[in-house]
Protein backbone atom coordinates (compact mmCIF):
# COMPACT_ATOMS: atom_id res chain seq x y z
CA UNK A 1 -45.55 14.33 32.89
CA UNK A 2 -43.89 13.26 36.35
CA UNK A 3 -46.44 16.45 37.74
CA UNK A 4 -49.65 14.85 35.96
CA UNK A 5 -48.46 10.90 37.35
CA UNK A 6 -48.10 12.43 41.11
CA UNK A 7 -51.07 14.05 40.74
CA UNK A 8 -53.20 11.61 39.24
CA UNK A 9 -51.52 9.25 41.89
CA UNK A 10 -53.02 11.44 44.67
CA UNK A 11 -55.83 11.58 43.65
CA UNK A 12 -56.40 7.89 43.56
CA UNK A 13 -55.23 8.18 46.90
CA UNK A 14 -56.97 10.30 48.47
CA UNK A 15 -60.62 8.78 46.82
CA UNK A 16 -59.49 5.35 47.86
CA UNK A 17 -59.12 7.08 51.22
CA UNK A 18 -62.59 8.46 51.13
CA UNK A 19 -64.57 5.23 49.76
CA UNK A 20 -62.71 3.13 52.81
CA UNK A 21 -64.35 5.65 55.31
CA UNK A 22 -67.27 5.76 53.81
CA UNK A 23 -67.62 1.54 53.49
CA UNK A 24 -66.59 1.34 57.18
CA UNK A 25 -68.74 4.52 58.86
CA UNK A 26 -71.57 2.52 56.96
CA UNK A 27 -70.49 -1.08 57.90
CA UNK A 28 -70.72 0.20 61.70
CA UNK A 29 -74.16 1.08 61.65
CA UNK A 30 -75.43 -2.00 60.30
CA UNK A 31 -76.40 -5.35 62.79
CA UNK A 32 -74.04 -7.74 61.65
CA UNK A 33 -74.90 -9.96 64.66
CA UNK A 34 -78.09 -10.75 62.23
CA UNK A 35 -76.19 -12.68 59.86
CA UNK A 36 -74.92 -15.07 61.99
CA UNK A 37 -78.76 -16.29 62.71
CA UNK A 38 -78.58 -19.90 61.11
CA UNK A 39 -82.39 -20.83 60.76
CA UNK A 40 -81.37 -24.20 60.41
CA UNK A 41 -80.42 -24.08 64.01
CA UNK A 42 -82.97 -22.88 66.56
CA UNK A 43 -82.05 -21.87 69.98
CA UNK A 44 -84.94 -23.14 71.47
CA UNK A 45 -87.49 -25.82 71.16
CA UNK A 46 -91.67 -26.17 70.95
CA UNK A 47 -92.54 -27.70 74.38
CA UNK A 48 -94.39 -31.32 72.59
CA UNK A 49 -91.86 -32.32 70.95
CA UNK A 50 -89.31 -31.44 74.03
CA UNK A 51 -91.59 -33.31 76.37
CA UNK A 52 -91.92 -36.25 74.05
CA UNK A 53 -87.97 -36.80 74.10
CA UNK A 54 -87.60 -35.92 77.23
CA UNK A 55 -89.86 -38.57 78.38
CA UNK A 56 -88.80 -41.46 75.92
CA UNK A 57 -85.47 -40.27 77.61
CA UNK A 58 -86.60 -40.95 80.60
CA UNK A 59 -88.11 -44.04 80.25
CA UNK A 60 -85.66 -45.60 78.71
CA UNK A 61 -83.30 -44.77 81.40
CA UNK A 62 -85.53 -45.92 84.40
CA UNK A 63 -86.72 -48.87 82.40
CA UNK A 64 -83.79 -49.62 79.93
CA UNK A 65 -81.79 -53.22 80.87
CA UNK A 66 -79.02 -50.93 82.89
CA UNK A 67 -81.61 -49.42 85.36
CA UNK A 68 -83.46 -52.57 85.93
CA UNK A 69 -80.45 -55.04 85.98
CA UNK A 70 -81.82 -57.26 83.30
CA UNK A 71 -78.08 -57.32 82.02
CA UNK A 72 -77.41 -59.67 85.23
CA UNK A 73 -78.33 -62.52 82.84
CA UNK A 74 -74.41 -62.13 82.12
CA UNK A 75 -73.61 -62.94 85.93
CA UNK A 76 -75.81 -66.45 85.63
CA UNK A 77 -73.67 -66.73 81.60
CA UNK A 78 -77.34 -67.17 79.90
CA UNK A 79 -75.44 -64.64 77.89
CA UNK A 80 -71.71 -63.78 77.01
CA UNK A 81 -69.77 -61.02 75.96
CA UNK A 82 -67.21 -60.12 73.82
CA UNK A 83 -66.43 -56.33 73.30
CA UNK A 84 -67.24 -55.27 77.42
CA UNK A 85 -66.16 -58.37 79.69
CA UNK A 86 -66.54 -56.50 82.82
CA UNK A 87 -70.29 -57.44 82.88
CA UNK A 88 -69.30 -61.37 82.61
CA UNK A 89 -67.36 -61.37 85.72
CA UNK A 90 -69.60 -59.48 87.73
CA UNK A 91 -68.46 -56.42 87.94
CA UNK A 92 -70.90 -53.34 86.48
CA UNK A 93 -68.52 -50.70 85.36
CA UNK A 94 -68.58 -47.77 87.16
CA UNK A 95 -69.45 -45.53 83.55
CA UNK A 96 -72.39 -47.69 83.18
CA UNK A 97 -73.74 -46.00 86.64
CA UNK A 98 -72.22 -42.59 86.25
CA UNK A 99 -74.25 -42.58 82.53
CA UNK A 100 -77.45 -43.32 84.10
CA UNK A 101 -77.44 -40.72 86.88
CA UNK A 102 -75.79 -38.24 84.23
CA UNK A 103 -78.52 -39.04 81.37
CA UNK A 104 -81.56 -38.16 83.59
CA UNK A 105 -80.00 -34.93 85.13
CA UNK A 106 -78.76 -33.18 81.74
CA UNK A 107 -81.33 -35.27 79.95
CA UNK A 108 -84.78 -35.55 80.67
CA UNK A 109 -84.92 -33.62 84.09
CA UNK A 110 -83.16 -30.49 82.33
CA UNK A 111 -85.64 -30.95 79.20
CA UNK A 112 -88.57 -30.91 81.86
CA UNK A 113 -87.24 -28.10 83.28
CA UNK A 114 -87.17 -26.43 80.33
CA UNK A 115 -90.78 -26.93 79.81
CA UNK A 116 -91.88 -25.72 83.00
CA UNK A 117 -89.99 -21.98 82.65
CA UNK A 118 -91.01 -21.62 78.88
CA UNK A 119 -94.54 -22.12 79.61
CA UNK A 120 -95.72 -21.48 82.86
CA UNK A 121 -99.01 -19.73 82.12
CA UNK A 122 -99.81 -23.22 79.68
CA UNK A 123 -100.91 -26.20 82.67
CA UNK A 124 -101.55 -28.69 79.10
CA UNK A 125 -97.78 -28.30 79.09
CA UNK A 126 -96.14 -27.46 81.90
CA UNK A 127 -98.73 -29.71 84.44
CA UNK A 128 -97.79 -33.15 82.74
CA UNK A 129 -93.56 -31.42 82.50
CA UNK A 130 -93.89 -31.38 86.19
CA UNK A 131 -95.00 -34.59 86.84
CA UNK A 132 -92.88 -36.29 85.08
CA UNK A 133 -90.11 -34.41 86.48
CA UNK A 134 -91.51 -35.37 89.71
CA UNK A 135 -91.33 -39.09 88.82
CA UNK A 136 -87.90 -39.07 87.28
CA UNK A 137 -86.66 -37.25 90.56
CA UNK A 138 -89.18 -40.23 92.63
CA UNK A 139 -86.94 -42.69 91.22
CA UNK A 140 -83.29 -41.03 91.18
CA UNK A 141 -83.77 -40.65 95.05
CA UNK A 142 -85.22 -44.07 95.09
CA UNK A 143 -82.22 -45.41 93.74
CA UNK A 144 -79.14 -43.03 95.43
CA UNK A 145 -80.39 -42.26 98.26
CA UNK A 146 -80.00 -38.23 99.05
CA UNK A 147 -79.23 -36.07 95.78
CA UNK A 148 -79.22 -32.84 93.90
CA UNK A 149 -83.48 -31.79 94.29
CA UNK A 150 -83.45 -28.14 95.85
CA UNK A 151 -80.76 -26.62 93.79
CA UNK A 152 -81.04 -28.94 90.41
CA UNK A 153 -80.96 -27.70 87.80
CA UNK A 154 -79.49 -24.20 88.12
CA UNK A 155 -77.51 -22.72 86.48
CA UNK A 156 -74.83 -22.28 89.41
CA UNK A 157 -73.05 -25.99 89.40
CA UNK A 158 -72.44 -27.98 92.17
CA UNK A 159 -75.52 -28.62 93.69
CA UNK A 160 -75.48 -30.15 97.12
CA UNK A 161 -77.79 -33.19 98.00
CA UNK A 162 -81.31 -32.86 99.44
CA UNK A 163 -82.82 -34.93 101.68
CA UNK A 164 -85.25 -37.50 100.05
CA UNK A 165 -87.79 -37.28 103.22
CA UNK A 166 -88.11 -33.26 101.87
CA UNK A 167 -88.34 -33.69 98.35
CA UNK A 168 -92.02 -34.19 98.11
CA UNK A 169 -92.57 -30.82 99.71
CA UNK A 170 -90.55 -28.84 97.78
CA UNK A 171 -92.13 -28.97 94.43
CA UNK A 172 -93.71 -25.05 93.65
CA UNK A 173 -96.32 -23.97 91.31
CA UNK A 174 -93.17 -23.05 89.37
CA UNK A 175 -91.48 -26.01 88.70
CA UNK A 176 -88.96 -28.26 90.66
CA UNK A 177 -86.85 -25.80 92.59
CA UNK A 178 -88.04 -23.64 94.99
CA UNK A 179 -86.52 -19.91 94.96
């Protein structure tokens, strides 16, 4: 009996051994990177309805009350508030800036830019991408003076400034940053 129990044990062994191989010399040569694809989640975007954010983005930034000062209605008190006093004693906080530079660089300008490299041989997409891109960087240098134009965008952070007297002459066929 003890014989018949050992060898019966072995056994069990030795095909438990076998199916384990077996399950892992076929797990190996399947892609199991393919599950992980959550179609749900695209990695990319259609250019339309990137452009149209990225220029209601845009927009909103150059036009919204904290690009075009209309919150200095606080500074004459037509208005008061409550939460974020700063405003009411004349003061803009600095964050209220650093947004609005921020938004338009890794907002709309990186959207644009986008645009432009995913569709360069399509001018009904990448032609009205580039202007706008054009106008958003029009009014950044309009408002600060020299900044980030001939190495925006890239992936290779910090950028240094560009002078705003070059900027027109540096746009490319193939969008804002010359190679």
């Amino acid at each position: 009996m003890i014989a018949h129990n050992g060898y019966s044990y072995m056994r069990k062994l030795s095909v438990s051994a076998a199916a384990l191989v077996l399950v892992t010399a076929v797990a190996c040569k399947t892609d199991l990177t393919a599950l992980n694809q959550n179609p749900n989640s695209p990695t990319t975007a259609p250019a339309g309805p990137l452009f149209t954010s990225a220029t209601r983005s845009a927009v909103q930034n150059i036009q919204g009350s904290g690009a075009t000062l209309s919150m200095t209605e606080l500074f004459a008190q037509h208005i008061a508030e409550i939460q974020y006093i700063e405003e009411d004693r004349g003061a803009i906080r600095p964050t209220t800036l650093d947004a609005l530079f921020s938004n338009l660089y890794s907002g709309a300008l990186e959207d644009y830019q986008k645009i432009i490299l995913g569709a360069p041989s399509a001018p009904a997409t990448s032609g009205p991408a580039t202007v706008m891109q054009q106008w958003v960087f029009q009014n950044v240098a309009d408002w600060w003076g020299d900044v980030p134009y001939s190495e925006a965008l890239r992936e290779t952070p910090p950028p240094s400034t560009s002078s705003r007297r070059t900027m027109p002459r540096r746009t490319s066929t193939t969008g804002c940053c010359p190679s």
